[in-house]
C-alpha atoms as a PDB file:
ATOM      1  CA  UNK A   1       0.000   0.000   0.000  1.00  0.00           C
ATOM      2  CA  UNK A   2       1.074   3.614  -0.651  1.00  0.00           C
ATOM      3  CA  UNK A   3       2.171   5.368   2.441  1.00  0.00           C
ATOM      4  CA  UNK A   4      -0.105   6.773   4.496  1.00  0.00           C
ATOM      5  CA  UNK A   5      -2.036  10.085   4.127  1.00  0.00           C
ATOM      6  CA  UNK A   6      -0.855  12.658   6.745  1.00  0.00           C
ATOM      7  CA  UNK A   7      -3.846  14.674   8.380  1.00  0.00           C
ATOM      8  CA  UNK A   8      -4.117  17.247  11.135  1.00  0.00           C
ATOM      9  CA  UNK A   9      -7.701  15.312  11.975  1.00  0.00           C
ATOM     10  CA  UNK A  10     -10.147  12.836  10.531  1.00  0.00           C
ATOM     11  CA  UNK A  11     -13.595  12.276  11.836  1.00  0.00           C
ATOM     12  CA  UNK A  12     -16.165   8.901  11.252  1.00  0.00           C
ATOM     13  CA  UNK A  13     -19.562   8.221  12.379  1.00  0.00           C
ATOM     14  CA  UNK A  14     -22.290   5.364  12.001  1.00  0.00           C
ATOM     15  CA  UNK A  15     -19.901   2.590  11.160  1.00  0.00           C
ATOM     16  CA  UNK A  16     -22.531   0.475  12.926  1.00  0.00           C
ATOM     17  CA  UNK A  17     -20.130  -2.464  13.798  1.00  0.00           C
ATOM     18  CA  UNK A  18     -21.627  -5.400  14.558  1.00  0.00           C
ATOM     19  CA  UNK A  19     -24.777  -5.095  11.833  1.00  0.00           C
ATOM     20  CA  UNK A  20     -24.867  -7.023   8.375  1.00  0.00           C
ATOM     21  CA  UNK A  21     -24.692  -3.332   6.488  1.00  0.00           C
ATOM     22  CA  UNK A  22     -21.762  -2.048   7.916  1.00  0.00           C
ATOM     23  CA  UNK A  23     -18.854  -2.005   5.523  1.00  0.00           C
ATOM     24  CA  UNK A  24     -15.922  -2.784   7.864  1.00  0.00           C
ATOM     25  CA  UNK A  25     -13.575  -4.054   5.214  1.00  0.00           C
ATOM     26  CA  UNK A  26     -13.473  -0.807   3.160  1.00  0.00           C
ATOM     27  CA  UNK A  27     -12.940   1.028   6.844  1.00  0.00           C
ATOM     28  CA  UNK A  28      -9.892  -1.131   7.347  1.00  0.00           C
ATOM     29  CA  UNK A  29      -8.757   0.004   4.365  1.00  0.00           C
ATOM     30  CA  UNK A  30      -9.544   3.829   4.740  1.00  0.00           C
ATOM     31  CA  UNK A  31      -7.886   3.692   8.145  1.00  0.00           C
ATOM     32  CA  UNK A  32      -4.505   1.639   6.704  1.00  0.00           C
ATOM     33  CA  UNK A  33      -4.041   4.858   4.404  1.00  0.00           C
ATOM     34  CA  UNK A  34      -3.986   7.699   6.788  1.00  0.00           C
ATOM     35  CA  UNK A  35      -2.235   8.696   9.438  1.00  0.00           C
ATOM     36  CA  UNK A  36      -3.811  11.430  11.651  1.00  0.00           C
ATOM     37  CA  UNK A  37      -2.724  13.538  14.505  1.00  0.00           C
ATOM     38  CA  UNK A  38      -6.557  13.198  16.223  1.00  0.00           C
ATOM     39  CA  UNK A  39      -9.628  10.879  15.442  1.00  0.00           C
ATOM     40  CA  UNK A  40     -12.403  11.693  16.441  1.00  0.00           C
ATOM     41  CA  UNK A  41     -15.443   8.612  16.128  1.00  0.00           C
ATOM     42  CA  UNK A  42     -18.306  11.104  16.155  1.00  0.00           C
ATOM     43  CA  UNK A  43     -20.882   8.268  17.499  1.00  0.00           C
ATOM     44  CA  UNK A  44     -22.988   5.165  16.217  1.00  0.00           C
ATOM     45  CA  UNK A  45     -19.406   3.154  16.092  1.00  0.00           C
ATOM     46  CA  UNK A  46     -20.213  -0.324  18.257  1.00  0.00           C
ATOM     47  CA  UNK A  47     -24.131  -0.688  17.756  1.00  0.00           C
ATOM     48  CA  UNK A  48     -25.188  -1.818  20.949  1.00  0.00           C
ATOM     49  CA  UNK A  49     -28.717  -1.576  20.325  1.00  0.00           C
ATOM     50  CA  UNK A  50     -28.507  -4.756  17.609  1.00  0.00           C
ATOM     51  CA  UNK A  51     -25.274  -6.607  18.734  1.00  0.00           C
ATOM     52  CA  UNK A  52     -25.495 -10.042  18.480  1.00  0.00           C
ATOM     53  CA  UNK A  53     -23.240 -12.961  19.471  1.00  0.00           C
ATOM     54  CA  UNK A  54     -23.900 -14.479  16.602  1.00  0.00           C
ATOM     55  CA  UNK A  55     -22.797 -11.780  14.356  1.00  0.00           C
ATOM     56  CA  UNK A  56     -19.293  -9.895  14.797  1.00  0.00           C
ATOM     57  CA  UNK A  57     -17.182 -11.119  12.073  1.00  0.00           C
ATOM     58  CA  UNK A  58     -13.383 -10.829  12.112  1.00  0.00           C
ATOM     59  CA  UNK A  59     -13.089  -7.627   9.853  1.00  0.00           C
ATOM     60  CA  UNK A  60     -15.273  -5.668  12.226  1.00  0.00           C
ATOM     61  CA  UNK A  61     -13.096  -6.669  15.104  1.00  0.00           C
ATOM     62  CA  UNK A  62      -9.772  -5.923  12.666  1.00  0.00           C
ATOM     63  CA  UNK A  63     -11.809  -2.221  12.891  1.00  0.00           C
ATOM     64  CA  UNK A  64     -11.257  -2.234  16.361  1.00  0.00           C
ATOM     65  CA  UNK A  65      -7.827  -3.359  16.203  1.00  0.00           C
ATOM     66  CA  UNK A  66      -6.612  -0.614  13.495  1.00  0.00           C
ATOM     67  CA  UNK A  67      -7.971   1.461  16.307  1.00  0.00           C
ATOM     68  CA  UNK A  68      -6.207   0.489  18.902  1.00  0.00           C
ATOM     69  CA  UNK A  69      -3.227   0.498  17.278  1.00  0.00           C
ATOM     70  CA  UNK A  70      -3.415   4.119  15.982  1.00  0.00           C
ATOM     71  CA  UNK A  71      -3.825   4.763  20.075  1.00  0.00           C
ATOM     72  CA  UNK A  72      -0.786   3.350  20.370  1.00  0.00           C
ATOM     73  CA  UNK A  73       1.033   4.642  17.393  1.00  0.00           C
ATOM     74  CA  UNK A  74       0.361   7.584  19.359  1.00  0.00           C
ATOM     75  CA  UNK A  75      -2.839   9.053  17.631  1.00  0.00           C
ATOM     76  CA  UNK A  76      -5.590  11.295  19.603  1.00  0.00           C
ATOM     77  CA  UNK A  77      -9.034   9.082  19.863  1.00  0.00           C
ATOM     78  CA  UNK A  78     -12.154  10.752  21.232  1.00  0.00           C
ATOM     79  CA  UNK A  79     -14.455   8.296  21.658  1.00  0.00           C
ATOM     80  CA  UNK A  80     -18.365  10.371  21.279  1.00  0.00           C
ATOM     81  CA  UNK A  81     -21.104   8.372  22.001  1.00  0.00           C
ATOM     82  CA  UNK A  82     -24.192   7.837  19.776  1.00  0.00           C
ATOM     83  CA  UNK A  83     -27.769   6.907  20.355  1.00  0.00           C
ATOM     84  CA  UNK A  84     -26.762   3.049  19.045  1.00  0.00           C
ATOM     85  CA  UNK A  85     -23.826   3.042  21.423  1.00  0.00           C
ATOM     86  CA  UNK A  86     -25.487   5.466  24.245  1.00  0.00           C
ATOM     87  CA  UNK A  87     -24.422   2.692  27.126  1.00  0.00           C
ATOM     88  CA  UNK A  88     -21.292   3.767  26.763  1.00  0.00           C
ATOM     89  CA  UNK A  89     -22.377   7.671  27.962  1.00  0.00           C
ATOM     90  CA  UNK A  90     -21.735   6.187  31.649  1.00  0.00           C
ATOM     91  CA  UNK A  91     -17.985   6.248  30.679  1.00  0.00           C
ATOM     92  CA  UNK A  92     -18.499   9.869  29.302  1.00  0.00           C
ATOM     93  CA  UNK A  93     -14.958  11.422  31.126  1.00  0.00           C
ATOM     94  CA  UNK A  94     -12.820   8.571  31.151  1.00  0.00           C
ATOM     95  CA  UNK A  95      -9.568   9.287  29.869  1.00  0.00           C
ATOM     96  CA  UNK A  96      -6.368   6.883  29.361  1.00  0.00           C
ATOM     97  CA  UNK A  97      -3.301   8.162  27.965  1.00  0.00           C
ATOM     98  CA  UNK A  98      -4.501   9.692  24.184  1.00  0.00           C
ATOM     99  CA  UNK A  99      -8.077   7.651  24.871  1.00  0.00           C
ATOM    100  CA  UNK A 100     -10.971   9.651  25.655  1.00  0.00           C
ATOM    101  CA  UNK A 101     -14.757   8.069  25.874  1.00  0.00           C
ATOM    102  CA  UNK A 102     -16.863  11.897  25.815  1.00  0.00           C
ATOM    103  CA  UNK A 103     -20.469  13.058  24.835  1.00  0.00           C
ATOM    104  CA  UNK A 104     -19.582  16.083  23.110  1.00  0.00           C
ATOM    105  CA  UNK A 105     -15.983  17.612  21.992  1.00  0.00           C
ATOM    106  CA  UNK A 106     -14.957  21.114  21.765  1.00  0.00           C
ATOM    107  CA  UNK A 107     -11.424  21.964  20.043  1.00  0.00           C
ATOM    108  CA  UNK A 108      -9.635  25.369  18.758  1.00  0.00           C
ATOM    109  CA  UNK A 109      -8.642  24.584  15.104  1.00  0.00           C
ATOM    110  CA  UNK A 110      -6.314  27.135  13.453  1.00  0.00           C
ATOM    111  CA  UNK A 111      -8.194  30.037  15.233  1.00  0.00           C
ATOM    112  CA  UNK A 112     -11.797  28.462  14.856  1.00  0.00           C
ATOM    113  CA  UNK A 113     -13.925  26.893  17.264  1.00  0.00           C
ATOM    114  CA  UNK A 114     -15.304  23.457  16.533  1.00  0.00           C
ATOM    115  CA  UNK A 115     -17.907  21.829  17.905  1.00  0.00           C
ATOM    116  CA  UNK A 116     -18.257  18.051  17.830  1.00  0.00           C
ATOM    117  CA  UNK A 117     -21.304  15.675  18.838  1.00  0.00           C
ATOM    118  CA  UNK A 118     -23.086  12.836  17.461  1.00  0.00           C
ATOM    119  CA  UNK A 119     -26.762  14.495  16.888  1.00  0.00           C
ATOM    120  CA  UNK A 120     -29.021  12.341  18.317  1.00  0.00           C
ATOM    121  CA  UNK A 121     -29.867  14.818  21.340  1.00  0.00           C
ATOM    122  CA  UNK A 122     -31.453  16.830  18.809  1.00  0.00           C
ATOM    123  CA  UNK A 123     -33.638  13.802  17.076  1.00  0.00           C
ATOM    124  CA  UNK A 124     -37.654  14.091  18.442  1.00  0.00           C
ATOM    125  CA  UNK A 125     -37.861  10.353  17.918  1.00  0.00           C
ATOM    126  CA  UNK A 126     -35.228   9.661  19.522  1.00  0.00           C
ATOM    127  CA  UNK A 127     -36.030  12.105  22.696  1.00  0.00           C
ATOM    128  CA  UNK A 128     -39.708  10.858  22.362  1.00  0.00           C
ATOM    129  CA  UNK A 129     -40.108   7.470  21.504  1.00  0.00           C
ATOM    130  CA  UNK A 130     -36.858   5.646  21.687  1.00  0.00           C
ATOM    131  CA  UNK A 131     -38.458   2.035  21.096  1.00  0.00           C
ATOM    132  CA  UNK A 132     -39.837   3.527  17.823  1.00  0.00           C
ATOM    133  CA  UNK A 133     -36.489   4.426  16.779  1.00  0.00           C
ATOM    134  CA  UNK A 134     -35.304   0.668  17.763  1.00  0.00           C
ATOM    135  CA  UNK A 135     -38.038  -0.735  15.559  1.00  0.00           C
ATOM    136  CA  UNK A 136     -36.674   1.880  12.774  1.00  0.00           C
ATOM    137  CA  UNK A 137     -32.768   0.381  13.414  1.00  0.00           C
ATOM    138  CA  UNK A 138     -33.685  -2.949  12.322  1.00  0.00           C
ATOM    139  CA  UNK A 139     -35.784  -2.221   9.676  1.00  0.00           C
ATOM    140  CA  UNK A 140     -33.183  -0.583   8.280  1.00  0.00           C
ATOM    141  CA  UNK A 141     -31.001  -3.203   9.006  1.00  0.00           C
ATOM    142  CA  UNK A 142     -32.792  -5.651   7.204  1.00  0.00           C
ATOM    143  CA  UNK A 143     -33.711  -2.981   3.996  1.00  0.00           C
ATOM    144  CA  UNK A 144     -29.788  -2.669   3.410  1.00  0.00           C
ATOM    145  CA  UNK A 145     -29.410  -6.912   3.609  1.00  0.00           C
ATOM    146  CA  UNK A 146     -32.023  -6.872   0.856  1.00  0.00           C
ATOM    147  CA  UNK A 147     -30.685  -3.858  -1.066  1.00  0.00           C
ATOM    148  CA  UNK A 148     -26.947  -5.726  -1.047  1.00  0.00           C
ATOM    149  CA  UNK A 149     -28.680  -9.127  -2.791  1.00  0.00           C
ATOM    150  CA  UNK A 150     -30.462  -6.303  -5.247  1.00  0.00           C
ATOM    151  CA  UNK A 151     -26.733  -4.862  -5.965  1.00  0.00           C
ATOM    152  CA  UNK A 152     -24.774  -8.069  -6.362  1.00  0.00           C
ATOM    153  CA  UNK A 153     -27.802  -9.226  -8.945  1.00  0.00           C
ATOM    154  CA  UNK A 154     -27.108  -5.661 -11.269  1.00  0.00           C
ATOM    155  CA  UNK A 155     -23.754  -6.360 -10.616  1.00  0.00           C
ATOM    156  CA  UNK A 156     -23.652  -9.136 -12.459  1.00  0.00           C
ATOM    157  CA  UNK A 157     -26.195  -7.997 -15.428  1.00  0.00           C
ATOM    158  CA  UNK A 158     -23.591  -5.360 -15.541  1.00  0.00           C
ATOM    159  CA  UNK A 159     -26.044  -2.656 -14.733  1.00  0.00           C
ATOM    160  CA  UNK A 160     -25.699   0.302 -11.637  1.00  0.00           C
ATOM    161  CA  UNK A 161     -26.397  -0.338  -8.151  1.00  0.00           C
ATOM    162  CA  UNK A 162     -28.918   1.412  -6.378  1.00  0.00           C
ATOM    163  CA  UNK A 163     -29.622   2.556  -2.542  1.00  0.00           C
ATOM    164  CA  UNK A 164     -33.024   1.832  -1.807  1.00  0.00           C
ATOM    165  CA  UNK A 165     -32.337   4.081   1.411  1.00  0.00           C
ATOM    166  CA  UNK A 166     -31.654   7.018  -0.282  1.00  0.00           C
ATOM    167  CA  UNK A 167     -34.660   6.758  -2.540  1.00  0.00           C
ATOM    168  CA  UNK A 168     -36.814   6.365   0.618  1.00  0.00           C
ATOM    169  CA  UNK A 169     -35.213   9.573   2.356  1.00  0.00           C
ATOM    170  CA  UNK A 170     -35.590  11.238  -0.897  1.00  0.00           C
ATOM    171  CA  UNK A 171     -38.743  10.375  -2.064  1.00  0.00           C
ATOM    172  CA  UNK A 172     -40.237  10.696   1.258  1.00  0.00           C
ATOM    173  CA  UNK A 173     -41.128  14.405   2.086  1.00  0.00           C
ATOM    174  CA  UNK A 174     -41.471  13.621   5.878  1.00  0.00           C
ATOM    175  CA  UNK A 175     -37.359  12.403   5.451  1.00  0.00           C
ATOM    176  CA  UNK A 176     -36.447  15.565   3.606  1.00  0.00           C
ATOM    177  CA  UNK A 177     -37.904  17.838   6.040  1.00  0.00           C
ATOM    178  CA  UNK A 178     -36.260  15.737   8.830  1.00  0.00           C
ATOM    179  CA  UNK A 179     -32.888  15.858   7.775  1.00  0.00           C
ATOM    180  CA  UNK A 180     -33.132  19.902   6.898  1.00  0.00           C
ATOM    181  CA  UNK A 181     -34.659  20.603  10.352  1.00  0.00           C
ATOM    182  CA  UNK A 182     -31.939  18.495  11.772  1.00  0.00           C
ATOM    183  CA  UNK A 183     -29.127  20.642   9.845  1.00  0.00           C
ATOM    184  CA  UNK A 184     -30.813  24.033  10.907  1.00  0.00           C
ATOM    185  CA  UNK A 185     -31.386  23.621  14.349  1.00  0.00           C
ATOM    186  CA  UNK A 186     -27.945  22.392  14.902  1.00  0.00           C
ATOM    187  CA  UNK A 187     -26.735  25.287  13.040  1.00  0.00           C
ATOM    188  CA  UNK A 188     -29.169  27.659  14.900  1.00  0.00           C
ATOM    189  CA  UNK A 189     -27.363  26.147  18.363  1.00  0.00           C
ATOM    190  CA  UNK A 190     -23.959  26.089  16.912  1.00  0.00           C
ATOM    191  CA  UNK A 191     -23.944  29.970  16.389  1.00  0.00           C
ATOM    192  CA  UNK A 192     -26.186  30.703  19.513  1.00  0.00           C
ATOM    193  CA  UNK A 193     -22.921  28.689  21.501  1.00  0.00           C
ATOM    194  CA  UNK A 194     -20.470  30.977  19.009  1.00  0.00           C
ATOM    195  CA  UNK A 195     -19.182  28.364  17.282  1.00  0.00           C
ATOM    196  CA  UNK A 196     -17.435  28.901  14.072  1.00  0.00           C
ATOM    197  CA  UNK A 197     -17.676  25.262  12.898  1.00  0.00           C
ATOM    198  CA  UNK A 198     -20.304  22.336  14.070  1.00  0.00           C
ATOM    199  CA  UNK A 199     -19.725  18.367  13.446  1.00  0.00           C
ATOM    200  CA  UNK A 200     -22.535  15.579  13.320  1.00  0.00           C
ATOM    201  CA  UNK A 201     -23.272  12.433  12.514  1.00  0.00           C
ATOM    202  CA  UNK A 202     -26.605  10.428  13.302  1.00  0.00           C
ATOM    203  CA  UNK A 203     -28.507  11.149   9.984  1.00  0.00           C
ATOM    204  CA  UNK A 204     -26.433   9.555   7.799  1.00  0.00           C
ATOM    205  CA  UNK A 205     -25.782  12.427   4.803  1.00  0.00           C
ATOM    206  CA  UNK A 206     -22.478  13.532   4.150  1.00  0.00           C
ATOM    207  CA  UNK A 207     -21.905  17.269   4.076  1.00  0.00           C
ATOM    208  CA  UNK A 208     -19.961  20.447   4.354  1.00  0.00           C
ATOM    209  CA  UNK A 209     -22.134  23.614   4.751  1.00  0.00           C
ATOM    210  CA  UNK A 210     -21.787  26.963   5.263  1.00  0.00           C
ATOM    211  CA  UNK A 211     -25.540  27.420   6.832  1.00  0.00           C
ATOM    212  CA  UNK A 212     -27.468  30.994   8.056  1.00  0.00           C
ATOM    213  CA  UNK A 213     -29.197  31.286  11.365  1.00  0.00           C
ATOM    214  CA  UNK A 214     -30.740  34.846  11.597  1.00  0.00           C
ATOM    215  CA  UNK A 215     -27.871  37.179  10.331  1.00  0.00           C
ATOM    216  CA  UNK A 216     -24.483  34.804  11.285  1.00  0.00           C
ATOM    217  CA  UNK A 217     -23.066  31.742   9.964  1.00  0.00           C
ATOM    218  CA  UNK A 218     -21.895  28.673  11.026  1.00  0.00           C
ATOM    219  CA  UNK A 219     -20.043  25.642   8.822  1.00  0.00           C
ATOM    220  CA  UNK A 220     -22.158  22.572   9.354  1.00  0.00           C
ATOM    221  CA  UNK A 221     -19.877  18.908   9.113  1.00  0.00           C
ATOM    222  CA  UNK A 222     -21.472  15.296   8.833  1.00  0.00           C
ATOM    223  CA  UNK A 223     -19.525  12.762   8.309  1.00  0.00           C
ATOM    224  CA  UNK A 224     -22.172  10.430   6.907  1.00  0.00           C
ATOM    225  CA  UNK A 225     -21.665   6.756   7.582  1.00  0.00           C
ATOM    226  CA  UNK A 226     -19.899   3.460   6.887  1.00  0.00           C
ATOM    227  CA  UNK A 227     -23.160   1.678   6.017  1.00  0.00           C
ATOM    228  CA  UNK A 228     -23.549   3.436   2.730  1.00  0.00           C
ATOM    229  CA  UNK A 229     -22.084   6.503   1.392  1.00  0.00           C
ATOM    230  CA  UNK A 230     -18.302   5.272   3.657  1.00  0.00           C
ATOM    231  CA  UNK A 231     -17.590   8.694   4.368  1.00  0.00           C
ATOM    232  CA  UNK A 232     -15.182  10.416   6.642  1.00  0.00           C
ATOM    233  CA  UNK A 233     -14.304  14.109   7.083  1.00  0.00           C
ATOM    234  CA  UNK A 234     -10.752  15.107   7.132  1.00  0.00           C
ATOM    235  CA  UNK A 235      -8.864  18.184   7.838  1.00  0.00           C
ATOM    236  CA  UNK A 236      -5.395  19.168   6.651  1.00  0.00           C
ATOM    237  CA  UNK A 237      -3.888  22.477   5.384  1.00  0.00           C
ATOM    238  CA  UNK A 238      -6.684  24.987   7.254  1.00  0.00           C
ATOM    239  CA  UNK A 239      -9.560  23.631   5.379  1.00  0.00           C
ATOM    240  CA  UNK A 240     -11.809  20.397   5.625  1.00  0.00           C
ATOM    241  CA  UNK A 241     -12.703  17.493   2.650  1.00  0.00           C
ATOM    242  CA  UNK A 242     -15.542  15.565   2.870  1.00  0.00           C
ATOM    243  CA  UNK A 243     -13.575  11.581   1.601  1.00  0.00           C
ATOM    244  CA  UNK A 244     -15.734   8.870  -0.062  1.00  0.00           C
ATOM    245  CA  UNK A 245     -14.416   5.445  -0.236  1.00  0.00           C
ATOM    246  CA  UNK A 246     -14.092   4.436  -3.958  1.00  0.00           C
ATOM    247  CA  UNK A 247     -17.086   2.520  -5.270  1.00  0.00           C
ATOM    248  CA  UNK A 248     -15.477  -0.264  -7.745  1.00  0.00           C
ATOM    249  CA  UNK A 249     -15.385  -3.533  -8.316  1.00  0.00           C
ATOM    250  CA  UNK A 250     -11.994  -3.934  -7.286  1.00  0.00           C
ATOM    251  CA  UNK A 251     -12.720  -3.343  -3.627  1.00  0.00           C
ATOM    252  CA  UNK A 252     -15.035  -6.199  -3.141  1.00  0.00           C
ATOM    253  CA  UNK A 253     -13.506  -8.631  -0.080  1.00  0.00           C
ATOM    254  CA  UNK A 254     -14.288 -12.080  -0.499  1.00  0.00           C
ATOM    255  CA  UNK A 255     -13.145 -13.384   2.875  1.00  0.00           C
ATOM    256  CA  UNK A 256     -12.616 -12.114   6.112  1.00  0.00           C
ATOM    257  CA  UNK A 257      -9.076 -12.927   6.313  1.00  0.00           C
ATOM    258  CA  UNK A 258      -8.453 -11.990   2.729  1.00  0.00           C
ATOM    259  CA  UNK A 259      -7.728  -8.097   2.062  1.00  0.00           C
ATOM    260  CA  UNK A 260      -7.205  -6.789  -0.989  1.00  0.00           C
ATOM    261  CA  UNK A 261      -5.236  -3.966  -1.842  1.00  0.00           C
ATOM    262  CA  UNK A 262      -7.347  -0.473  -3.529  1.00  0.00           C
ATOM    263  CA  UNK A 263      -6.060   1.920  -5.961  1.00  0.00           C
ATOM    264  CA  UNK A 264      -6.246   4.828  -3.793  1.00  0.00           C
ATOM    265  CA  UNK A 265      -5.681   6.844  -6.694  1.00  0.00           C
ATOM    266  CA  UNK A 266      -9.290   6.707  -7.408  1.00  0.00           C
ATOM    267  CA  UNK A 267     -10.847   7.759  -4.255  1.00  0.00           C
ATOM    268  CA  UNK A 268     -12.726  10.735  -4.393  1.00  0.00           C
ATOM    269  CA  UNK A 269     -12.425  14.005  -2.086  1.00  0.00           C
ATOM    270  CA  UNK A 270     -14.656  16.829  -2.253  1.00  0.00           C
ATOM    271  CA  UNK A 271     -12.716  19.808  -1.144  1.00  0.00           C
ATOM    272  CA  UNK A 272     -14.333  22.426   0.727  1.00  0.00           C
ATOM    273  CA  UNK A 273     -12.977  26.403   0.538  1.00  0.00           C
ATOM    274  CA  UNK A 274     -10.685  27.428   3.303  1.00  0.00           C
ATOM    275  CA  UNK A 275     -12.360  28.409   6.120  1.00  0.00           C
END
């Protein structure tokens, strides 16, 4: 493999380890060609609310390995718990060595002030009816097993895949308006706190946004997820990218002790304007 990809920090949310749509292979990967001063794992990493004995194949612990061993290759990991991994917000605090488990994360980047959280405090379903929100997990669970048999099929007639997700969320006018009311009342907090920069997860949509509240600004961050768009944001030279995992053939893993290697000349980084 090339050698790694220096970065001040890189941020990942919603891997959803321990699920059938989490894409841990292609995260082993991501995290074998970089080589950050801090990670931050903005939430939704272990998901406790659908672990299973009987599912927690060997590439989702090598995830948890690669971490580890960035800790002690010296790496910064803040540990910011989700809604999927909220048993862990009794450990919010603990600190060992460059190991932090917190709810929330506040750092001073090149003269702006970031702001870093998973999201779900701000979710109604989630403050209101949790079990509905349970029921929701493993529905979607079982739509992405379904949509991965749909994929390997138009694989092989040679036509595109699809993400039945992302059809629901965007043909569905209840989704739309969720995820925009999400992004502006984060925003809307983010400035209220004067924060130049805010950083989510939770919904699952990739972006970098320079969004109004009233007559200031704020730049909204997600990091989108490992589940389907295998996003991460990353910061180097004074300005963030939002990374996407390339989407080829190539990178398909056949078994779990079986890597292969990714051109990581074709990986795709949308670069955002210097803050």
């Amino acid at each position: 493999m090339s050698e790694k990809r220096p970065l001040d920090i890189a941020v990942i949310s919603d891997v959803h380890l321990g699920i059938y749509g989490c894409h841990a292979k292609e995260l082993v990967q991501y995290l074998d060609s970089i080589s950050p001063k801090i990670l931050i794992l903005n939430g939704d990493i272990i998901d406790i609310w659908q672990f299973s004995k009987r599912y927690f194949p060997k590439s989702h612990t090598k995830v948890i390995r690669k971490i580890l061993k960035m800790i002690g290759n010296g790496t910064e990991v803040y540990y910011l718990t989700g809604n999927h991994d909220e048993a862990l917000r009794k450990y919010a605090g603990f600190e060992l060595s460059n190991f932090t488990i917190d709810n929330k994360l506040v750092l001073e980047v090149d003269g702006k002030k970031h702001w870093f959280f998973h999201g779900d405090v701000y979710d109604v379903t989630m403050k209101n009816s949790k079990w509905l929100a349970k029921l929701g997990g493993k529905g979607y669970d079982l739509l992405i097993i379904l949509n991965r048999f749909v994929n390997h099929a138009l694989e092989k007639m040679g036509r595109e895949k699809m993400s039945f997700s992302k059809k629901v969320k965007q043909g569905v006018k209840s989704a739309v308006k969720f995820i925009s009311d999400f992004e502006q009342t984060v925003a809307e907090i983010a400035v209220d706190k004067e924060f130049d920069v805010v950083c989510c997860g939770h919904i699952h949509q990739p972006l970098i946004k320079e969004m109004k509240a009233g007559d200031k600004s704020v730049v909204y961050l997600n990091s989108g997820d490992w589940v389907e768009s295998l996003t991460a944001l990353e910061y180097s030279n004074k300005q963030w990218n939002l990374y996407q995992y390339p989407v080829t053939k190539s990178k398909v893993v056949l078994a779990d002790d079986e890597e292969e290697l990714t051109d990581w000349d074709i990986t795709r980084t949308i670069t955002f304007p210097k803050l």
